[in-house]
PDB file of N, CA and C in Angstrom:
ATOM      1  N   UNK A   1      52.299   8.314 -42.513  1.00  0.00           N
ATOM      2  CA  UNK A   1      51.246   7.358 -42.326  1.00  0.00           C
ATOM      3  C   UNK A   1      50.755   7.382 -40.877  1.00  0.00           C
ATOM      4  N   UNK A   2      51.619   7.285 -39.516  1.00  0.00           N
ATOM      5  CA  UNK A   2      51.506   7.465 -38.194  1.00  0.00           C
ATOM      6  C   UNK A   2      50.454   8.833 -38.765  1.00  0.00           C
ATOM      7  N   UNK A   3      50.990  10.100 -39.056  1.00  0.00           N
ATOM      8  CA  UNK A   3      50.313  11.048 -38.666  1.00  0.00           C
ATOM      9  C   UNK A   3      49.180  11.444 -39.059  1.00  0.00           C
ATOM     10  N   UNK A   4      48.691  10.292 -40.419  1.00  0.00           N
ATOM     11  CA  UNK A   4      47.435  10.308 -40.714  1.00  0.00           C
ATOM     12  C   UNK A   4      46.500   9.831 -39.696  1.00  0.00           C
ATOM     13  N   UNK A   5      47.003   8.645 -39.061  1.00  0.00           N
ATOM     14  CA  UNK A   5      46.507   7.734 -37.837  1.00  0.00           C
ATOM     15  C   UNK A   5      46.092   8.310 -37.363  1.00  0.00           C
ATOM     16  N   UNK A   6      47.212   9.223 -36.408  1.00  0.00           N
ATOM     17  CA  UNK A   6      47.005  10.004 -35.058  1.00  0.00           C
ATOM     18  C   UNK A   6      45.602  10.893 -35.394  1.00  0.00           C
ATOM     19  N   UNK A   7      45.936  11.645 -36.376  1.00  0.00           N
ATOM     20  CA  UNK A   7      45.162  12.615 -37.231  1.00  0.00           C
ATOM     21  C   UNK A   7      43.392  12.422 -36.801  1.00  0.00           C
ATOM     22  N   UNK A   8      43.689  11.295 -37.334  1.00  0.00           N
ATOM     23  CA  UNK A   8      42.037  10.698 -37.503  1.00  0.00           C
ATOM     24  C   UNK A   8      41.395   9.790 -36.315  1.00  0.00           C
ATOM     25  N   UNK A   9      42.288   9.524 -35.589  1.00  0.00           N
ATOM     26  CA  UNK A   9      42.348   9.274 -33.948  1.00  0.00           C
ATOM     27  C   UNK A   9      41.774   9.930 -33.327  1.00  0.00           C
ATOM     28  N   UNK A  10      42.092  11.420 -32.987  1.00  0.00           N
ATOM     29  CA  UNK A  10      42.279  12.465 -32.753  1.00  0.00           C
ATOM     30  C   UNK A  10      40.888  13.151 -33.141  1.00  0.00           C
ATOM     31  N   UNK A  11      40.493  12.854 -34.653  1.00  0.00           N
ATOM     32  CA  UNK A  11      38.964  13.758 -34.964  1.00  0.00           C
ATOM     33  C   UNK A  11      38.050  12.388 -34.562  1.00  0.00           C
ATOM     34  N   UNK A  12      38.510  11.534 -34.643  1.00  0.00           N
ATOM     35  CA  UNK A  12      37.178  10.114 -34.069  1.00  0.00           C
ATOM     36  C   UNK A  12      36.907  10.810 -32.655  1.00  0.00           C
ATOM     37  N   UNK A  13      38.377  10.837 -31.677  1.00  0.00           N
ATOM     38  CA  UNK A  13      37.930  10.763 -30.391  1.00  0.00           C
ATOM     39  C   UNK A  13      37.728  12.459 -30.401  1.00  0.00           C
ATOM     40  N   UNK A  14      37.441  13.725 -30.853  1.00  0.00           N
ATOM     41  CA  UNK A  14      36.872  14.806 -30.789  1.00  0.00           C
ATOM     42  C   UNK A  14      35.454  14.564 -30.964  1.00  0.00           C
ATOM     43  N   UNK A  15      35.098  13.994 -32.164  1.00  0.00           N
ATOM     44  CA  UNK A  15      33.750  13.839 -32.431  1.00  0.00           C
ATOM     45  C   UNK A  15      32.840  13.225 -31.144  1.00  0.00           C
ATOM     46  N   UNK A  16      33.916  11.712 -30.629  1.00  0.00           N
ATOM     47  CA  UNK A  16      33.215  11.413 -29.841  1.00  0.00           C
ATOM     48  C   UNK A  16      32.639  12.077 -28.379  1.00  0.00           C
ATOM     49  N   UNK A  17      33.727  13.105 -28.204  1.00  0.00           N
ATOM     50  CA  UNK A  17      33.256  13.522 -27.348  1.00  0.00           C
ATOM     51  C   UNK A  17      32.477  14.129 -27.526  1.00  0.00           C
ATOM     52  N   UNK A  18      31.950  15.005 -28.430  1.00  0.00           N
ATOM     53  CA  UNK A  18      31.158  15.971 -29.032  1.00  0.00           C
ATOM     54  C   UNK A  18      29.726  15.127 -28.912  1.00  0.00           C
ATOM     55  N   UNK A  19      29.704  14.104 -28.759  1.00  0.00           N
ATOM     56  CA  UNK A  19      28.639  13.184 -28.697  1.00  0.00           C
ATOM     57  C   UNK A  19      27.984  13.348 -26.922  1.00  0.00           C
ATOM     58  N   UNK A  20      29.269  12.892 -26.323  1.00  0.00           N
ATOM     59  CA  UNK A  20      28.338  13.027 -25.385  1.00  0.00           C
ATOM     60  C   UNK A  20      27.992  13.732 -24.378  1.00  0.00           C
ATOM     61  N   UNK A  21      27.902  15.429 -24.674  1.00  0.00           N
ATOM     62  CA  UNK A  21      26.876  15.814 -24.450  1.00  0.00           C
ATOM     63  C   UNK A  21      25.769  16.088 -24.666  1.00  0.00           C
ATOM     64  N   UNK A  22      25.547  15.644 -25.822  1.00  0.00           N
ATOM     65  CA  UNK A  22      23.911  15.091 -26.596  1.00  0.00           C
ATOM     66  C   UNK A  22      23.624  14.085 -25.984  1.00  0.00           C
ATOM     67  N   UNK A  23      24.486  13.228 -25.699  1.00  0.00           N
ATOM     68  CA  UNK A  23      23.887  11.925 -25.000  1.00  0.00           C
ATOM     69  C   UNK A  23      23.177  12.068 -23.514  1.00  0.00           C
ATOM     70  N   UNK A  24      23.834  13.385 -22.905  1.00  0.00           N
ATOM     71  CA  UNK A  24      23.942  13.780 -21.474  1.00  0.00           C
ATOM     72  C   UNK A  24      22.329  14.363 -21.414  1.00  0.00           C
ATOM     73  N   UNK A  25      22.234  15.106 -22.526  1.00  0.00           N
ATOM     74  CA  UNK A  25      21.337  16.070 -22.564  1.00  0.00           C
ATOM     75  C   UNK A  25      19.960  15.317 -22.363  1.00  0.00           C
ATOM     76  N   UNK A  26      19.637  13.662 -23.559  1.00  0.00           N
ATOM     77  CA  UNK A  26      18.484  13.551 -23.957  1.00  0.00           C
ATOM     78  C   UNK A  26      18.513  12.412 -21.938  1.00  0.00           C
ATOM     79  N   UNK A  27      19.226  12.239 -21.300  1.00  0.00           N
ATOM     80  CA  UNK A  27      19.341  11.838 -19.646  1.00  0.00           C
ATOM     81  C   UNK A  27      18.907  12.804 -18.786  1.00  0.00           C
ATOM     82  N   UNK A  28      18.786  13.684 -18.859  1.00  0.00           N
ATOM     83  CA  UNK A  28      18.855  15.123 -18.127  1.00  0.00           C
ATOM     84  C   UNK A  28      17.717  14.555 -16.881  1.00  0.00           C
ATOM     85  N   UNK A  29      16.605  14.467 -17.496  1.00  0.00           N
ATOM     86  CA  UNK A  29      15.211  14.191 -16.945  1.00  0.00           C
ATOM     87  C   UNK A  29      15.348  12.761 -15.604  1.00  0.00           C
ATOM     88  N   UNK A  30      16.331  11.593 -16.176  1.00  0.00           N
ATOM     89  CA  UNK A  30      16.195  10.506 -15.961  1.00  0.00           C
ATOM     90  C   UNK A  30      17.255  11.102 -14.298  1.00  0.00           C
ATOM     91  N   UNK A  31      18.677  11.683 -14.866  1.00  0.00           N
ATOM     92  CA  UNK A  31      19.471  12.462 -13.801  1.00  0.00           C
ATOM     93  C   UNK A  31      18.967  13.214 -12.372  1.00  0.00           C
ATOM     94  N   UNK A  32      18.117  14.061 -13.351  1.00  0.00           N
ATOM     95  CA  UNK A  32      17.411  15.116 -11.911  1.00  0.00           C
ATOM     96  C   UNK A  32      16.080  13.975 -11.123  1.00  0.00           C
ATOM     97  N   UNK A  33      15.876  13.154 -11.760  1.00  0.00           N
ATOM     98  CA  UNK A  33      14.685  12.690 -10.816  1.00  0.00           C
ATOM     99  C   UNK A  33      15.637  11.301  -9.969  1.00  0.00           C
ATOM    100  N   UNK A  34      16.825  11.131 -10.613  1.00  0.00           N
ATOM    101  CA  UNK A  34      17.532  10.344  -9.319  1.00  0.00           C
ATOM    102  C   UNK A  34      17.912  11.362  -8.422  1.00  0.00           C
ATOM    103  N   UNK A  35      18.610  12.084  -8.404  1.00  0.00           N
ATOM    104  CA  UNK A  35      18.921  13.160  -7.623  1.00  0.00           C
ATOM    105  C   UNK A  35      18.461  13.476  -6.914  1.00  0.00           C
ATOM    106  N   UNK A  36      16.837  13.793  -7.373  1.00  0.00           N
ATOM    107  CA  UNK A  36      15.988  14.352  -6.116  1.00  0.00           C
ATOM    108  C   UNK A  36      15.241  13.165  -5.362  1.00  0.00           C
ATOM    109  N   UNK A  37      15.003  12.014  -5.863  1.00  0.00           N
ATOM    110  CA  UNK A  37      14.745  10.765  -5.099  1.00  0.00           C
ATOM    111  C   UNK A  37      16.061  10.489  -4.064  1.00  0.00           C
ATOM    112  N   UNK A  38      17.015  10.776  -4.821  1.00  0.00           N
ATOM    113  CA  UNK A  38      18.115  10.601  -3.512  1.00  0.00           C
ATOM    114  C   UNK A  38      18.187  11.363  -2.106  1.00  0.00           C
ATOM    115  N   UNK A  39      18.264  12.215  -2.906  1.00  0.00           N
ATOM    116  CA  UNK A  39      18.097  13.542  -1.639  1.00  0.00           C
ATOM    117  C   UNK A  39      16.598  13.514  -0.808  1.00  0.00           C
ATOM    118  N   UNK A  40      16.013  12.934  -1.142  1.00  0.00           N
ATOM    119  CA  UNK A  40      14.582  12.585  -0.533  1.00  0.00           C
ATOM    120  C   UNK A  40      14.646  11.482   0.340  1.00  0.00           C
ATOM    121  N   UNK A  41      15.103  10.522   0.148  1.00  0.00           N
ATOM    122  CA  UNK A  41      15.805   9.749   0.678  1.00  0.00           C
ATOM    123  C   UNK A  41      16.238   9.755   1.689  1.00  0.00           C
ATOM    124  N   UNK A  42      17.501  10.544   1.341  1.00  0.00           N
ATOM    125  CA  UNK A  42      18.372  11.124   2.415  1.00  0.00           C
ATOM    126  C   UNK A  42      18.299  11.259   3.334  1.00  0.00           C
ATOM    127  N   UNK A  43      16.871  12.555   3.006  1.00  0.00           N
ATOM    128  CA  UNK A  43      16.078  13.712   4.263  1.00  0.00           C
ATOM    129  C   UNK A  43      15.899  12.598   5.053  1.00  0.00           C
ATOM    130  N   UNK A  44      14.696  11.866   4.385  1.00  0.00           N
ATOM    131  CA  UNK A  44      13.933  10.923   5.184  1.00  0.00           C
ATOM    132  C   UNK A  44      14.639  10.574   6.245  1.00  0.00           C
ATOM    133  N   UNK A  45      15.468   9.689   6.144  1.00  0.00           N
ATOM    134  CA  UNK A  45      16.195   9.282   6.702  1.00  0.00           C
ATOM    135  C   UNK A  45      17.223   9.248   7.815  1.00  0.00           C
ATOM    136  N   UNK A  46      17.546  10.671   7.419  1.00  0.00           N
ATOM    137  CA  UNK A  46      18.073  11.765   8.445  1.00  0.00           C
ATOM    138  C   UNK A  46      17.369  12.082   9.258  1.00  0.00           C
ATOM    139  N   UNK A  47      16.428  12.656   8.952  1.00  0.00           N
ATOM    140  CA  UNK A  47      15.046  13.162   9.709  1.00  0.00           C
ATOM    141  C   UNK A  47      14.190  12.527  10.189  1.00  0.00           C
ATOM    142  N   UNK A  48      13.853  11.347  10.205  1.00  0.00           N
ATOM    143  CA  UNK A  48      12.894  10.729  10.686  1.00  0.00           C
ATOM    144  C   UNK A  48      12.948  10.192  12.122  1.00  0.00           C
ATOM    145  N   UNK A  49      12.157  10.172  12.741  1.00  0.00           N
ATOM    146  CA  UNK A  49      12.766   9.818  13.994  1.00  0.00           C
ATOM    147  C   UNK A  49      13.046   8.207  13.943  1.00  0.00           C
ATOM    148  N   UNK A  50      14.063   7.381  14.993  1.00  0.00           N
ATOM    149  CA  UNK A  50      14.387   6.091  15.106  1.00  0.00           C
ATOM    150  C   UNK A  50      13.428   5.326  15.499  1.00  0.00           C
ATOM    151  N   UNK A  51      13.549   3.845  15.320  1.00  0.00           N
ATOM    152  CA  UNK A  51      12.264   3.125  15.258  1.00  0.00           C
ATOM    153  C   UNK A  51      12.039   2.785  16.902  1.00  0.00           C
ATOM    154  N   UNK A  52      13.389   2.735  17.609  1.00  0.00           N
ATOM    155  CA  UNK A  52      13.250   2.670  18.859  1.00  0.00           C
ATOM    156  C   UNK A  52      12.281   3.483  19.852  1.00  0.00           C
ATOM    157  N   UNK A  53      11.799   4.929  19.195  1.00  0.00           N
ATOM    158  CA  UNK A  53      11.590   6.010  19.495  1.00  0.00           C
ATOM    159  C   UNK A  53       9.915   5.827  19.566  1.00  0.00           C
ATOM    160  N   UNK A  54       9.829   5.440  18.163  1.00  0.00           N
ATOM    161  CA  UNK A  54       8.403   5.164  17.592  1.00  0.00           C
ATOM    162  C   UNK A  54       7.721   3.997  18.604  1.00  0.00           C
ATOM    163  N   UNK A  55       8.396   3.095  18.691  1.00  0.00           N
ATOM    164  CA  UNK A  55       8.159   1.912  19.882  1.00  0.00           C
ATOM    165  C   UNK A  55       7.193   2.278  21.249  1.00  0.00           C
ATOM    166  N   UNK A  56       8.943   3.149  21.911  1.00  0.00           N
ATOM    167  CA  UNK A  56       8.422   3.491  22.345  1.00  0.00           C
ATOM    168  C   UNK A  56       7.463   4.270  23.234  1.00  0.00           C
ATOM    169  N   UNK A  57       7.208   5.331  22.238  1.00  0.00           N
ATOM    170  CA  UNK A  57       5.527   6.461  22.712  1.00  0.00           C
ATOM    171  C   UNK A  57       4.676   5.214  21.820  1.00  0.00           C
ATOM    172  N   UNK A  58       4.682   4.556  21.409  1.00  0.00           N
ATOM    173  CA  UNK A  58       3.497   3.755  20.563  1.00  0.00           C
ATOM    174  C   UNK A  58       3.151   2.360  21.660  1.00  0.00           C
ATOM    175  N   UNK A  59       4.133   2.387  22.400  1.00  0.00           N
ATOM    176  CA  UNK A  59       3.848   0.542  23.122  1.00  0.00           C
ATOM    177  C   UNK A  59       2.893   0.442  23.444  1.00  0.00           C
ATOM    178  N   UNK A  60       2.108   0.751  24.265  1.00  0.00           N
ATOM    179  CA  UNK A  60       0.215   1.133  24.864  1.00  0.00           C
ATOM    180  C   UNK A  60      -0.428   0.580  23.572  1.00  0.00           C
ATOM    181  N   UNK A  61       0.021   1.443  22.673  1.00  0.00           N
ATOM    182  CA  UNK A  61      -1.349   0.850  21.820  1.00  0.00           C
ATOM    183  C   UNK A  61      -1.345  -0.584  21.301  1.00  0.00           C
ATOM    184  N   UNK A  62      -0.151  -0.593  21.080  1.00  0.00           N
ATOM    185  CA  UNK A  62       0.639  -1.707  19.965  1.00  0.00           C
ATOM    186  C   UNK A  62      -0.025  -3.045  21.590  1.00  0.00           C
ATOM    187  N   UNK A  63       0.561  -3.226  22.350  1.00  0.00           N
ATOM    188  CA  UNK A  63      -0.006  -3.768  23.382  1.00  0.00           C
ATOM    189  C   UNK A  63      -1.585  -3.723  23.368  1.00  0.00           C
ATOM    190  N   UNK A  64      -2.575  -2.728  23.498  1.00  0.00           N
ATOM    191  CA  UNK A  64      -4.079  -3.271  23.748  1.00  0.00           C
ATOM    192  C   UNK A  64      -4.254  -4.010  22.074  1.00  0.00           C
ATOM    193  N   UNK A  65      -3.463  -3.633  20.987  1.00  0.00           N
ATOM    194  CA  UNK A  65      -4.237  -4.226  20.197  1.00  0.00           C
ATOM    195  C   UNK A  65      -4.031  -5.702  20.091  1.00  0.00           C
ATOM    196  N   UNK A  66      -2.281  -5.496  20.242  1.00  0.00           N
ATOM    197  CA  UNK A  66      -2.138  -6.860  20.411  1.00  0.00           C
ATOM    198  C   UNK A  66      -3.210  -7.625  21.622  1.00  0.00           C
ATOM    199  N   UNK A  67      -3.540  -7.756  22.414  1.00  0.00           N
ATOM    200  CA  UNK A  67      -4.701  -7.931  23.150  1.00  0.00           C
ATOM    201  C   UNK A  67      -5.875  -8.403  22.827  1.00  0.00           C
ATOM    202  N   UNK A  68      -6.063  -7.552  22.064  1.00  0.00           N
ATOM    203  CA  UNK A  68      -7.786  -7.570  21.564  1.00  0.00           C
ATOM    204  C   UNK A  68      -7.628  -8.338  20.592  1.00  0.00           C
ATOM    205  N   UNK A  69      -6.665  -8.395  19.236  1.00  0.00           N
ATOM    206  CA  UNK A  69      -6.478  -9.516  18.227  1.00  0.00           C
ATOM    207  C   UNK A  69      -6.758 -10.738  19.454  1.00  0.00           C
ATOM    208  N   UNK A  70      -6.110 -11.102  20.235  1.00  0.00           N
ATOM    209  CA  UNK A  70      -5.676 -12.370  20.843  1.00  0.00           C
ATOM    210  C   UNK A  70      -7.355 -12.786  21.522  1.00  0.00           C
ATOM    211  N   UNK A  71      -7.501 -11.836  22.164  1.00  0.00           N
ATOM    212  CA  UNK A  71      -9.057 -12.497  22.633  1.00  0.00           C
ATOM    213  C   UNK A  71      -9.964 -12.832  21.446  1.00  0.00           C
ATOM    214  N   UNK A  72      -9.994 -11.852  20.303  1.00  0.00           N
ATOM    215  CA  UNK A  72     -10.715 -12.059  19.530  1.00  0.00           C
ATOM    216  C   UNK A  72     -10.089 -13.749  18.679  1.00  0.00           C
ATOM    217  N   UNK A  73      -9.419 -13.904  18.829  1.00  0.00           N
ATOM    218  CA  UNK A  73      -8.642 -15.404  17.789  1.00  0.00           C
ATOM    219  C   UNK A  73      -9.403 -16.425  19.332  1.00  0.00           C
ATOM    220  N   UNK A  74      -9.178 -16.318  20.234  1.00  0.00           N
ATOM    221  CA  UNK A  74      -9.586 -16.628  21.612  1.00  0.00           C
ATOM    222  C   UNK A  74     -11.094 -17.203  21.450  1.00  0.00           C
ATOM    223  N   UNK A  75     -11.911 -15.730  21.484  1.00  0.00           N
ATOM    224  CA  UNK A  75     -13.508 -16.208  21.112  1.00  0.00           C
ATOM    225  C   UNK A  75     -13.817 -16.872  20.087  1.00  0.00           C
ATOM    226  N   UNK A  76     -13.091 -16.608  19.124  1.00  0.00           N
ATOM    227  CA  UNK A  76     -13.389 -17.322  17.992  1.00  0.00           C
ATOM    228  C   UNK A  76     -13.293 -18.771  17.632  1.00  0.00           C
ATOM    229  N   UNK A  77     -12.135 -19.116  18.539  1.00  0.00           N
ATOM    230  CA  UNK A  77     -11.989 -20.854  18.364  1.00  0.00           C
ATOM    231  C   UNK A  77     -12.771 -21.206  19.483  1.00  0.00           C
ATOM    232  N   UNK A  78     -12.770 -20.806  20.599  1.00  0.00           N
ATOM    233  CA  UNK A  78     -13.897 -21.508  21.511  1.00  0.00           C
ATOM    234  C   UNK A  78     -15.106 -21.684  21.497  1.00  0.00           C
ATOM    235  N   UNK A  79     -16.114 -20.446  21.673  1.00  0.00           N
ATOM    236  CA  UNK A  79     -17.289 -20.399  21.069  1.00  0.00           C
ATOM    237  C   UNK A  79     -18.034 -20.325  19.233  1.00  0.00           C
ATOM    238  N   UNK A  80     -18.305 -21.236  19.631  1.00  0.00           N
ATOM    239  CA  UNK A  80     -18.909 -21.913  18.046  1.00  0.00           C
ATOM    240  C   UNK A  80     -20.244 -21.070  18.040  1.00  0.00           C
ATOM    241  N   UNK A  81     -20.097 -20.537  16.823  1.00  0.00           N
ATOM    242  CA  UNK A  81     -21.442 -20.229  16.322  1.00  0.00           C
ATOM    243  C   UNK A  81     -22.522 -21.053  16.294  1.00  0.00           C
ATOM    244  N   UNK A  82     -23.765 -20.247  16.450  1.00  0.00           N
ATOM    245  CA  UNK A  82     -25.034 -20.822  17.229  1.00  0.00           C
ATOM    246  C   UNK A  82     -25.756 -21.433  15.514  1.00  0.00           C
ATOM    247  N   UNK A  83     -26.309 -22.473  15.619  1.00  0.00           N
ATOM    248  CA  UNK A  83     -27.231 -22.806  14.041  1.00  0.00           C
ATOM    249  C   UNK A  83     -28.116 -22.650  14.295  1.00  0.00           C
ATOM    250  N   UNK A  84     -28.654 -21.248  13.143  1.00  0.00           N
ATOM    251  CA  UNK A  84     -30.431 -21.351  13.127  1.00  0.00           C
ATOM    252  C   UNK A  84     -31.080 -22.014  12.404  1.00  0.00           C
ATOM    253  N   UNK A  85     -31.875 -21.273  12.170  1.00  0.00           N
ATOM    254  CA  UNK A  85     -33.023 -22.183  11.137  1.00  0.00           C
ATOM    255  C   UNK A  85     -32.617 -21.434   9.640  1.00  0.00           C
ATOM    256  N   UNK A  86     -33.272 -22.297   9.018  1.00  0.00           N
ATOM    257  CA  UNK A  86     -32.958 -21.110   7.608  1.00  0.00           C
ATOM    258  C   UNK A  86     -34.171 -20.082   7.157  1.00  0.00           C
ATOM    259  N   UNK A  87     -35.254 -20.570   8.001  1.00  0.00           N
ATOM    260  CA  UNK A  87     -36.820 -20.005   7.281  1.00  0.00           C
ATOM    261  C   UNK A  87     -36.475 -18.689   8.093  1.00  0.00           C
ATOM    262  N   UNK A  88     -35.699 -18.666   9.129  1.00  0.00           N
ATOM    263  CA  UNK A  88     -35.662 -17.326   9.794  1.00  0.00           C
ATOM    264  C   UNK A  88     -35.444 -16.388   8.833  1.00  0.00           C
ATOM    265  N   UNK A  89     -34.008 -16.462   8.265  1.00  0.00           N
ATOM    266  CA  UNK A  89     -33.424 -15.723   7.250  1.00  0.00           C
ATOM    267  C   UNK A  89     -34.397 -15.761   6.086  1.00  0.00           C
ATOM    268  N   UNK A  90     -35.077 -16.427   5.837  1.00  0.00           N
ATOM    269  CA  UNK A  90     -36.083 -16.483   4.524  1.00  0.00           C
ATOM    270  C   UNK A  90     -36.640 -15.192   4.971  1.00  0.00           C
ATOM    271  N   UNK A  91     -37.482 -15.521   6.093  1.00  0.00           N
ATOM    272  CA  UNK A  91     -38.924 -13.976   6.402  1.00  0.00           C
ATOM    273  C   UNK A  91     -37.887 -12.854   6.714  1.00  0.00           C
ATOM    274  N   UNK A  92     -36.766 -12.399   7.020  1.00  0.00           N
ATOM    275  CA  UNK A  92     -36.400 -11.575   7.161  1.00  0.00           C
ATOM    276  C   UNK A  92     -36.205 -10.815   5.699  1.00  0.00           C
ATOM    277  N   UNK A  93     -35.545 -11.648   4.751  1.00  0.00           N
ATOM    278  CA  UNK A  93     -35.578 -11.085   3.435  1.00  0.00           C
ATOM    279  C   UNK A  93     -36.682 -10.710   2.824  1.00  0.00           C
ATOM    280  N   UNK A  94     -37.875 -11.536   3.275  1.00  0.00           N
ATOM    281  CA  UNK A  94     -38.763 -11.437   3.015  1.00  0.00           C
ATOM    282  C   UNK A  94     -39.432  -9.839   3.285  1.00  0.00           C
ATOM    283  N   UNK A  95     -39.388 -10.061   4.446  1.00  0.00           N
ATOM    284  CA  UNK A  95     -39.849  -8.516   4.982  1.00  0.00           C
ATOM    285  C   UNK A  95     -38.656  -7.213   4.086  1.00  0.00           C
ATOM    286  N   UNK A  96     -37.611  -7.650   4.374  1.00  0.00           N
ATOM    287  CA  UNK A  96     -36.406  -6.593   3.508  1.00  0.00           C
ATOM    288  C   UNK A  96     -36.917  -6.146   2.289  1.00  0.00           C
ATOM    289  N   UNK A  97     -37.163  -7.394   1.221  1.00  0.00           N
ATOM    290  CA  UNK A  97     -37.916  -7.012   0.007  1.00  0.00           C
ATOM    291  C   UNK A  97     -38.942  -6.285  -0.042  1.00  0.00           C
ATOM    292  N   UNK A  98     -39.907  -5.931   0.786  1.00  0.00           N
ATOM    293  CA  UNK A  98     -41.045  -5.027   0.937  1.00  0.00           C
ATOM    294  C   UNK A  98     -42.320  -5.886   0.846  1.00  0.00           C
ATOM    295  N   UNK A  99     -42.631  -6.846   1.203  1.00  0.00           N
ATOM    296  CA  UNK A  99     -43.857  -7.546   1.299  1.00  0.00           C
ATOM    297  C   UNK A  99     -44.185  -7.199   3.364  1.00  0.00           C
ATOM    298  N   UNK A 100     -44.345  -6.215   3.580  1.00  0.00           N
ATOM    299  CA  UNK A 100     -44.400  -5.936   4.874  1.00  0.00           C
ATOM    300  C   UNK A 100     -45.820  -6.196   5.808  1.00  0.00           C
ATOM    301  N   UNK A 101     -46.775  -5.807   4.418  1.00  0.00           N
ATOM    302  CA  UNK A 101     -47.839  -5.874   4.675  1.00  0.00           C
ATOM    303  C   UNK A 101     -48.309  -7.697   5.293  1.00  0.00           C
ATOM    304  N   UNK A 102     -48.064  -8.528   4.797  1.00  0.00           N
ATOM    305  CA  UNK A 102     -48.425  -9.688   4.905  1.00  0.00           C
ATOM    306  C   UNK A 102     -47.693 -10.228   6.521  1.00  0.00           C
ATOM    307  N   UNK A 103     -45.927  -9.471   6.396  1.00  0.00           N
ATOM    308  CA  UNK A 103     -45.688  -9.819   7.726  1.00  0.00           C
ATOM    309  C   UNK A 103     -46.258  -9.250   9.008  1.00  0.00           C
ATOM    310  N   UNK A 104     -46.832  -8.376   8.818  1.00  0.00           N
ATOM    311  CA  UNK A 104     -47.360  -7.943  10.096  1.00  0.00           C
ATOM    312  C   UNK A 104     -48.666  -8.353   9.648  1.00  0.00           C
ATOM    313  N   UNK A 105     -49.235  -8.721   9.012  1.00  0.00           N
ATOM    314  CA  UNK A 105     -50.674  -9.535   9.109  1.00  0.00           C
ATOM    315  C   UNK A 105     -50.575 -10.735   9.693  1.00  0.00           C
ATOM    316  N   UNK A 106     -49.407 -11.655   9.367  1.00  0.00           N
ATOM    317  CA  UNK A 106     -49.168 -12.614  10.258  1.00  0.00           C
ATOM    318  C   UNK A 106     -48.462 -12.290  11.463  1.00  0.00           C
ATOM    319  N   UNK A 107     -48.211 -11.205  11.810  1.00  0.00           N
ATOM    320  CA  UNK A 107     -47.751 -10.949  13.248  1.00  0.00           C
ATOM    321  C   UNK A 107     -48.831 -10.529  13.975  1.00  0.00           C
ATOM    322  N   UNK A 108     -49.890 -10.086  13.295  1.00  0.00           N
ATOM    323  CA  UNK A 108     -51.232  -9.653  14.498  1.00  0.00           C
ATOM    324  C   UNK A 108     -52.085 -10.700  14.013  1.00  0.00           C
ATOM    325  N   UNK A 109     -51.799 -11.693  13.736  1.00  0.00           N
ATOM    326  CA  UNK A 109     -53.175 -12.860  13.777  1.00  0.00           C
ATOM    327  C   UNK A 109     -52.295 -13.399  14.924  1.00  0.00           C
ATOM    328  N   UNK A 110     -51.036 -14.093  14.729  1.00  0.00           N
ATOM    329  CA  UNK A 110     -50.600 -14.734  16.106  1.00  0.00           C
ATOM    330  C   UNK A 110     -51.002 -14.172  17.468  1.00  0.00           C
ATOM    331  N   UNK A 111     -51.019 -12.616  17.646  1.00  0.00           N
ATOM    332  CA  UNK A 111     -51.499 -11.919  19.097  1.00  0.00           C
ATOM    333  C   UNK A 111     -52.979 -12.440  19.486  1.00  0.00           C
TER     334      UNK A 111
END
């Protein structure tokens, strides 16, 4: 009775293994593209230069821009935009749309 057990123990866990390299197989795809994301990775990483490095040959710039953001946030809260009129923007569209003729008829009657 044991050796029927064992027996069939024995072809379960054969079969099972027999399984998984079918199982391995239909992974294959999912395997090699970790692999090579890893190793990509890796490189990167290895290879790239340090951020200290990047700093600093980059400080100059990183500095004027920081700069120029700051004046520009600067101008912007101090000086307030100027209010025009609105008919300005009217005749300008006006003219944009192509009625040109009429604006320069009223620009050489005013002369």
């Amino acid at each position: 009775h044991t050796k029927t057990n064992t027996h069939k123990l024995n072809l379960h866990l054969t079969l099972s293994l027999m399984k998984i390299p079918e199982k391995l197989l239909k992974l294959k795809y999912h395997f090699l593209t970790t692999i090579l994301l890893s190793l990509t990775l890796f490189s990167l990483i290895l290879m790239a230069p340090k951020l200290l490095t990047l700093i600093t040959y980059f400080w100059p710039l990183f500095l004027s821009t920081a700069l120029v953001l700051t004046l520009v946030f600067v101008f912007a809260k101090t000086c307030p935009l100027p209010h025009t009129d609105a008919s300005i923007h009217k005749d300008l569209l006006d003219y944009v749309s192509g009625d040109h003729e009429s604006q320069f008829d009223l620009h050489n009657k005013s002369d």
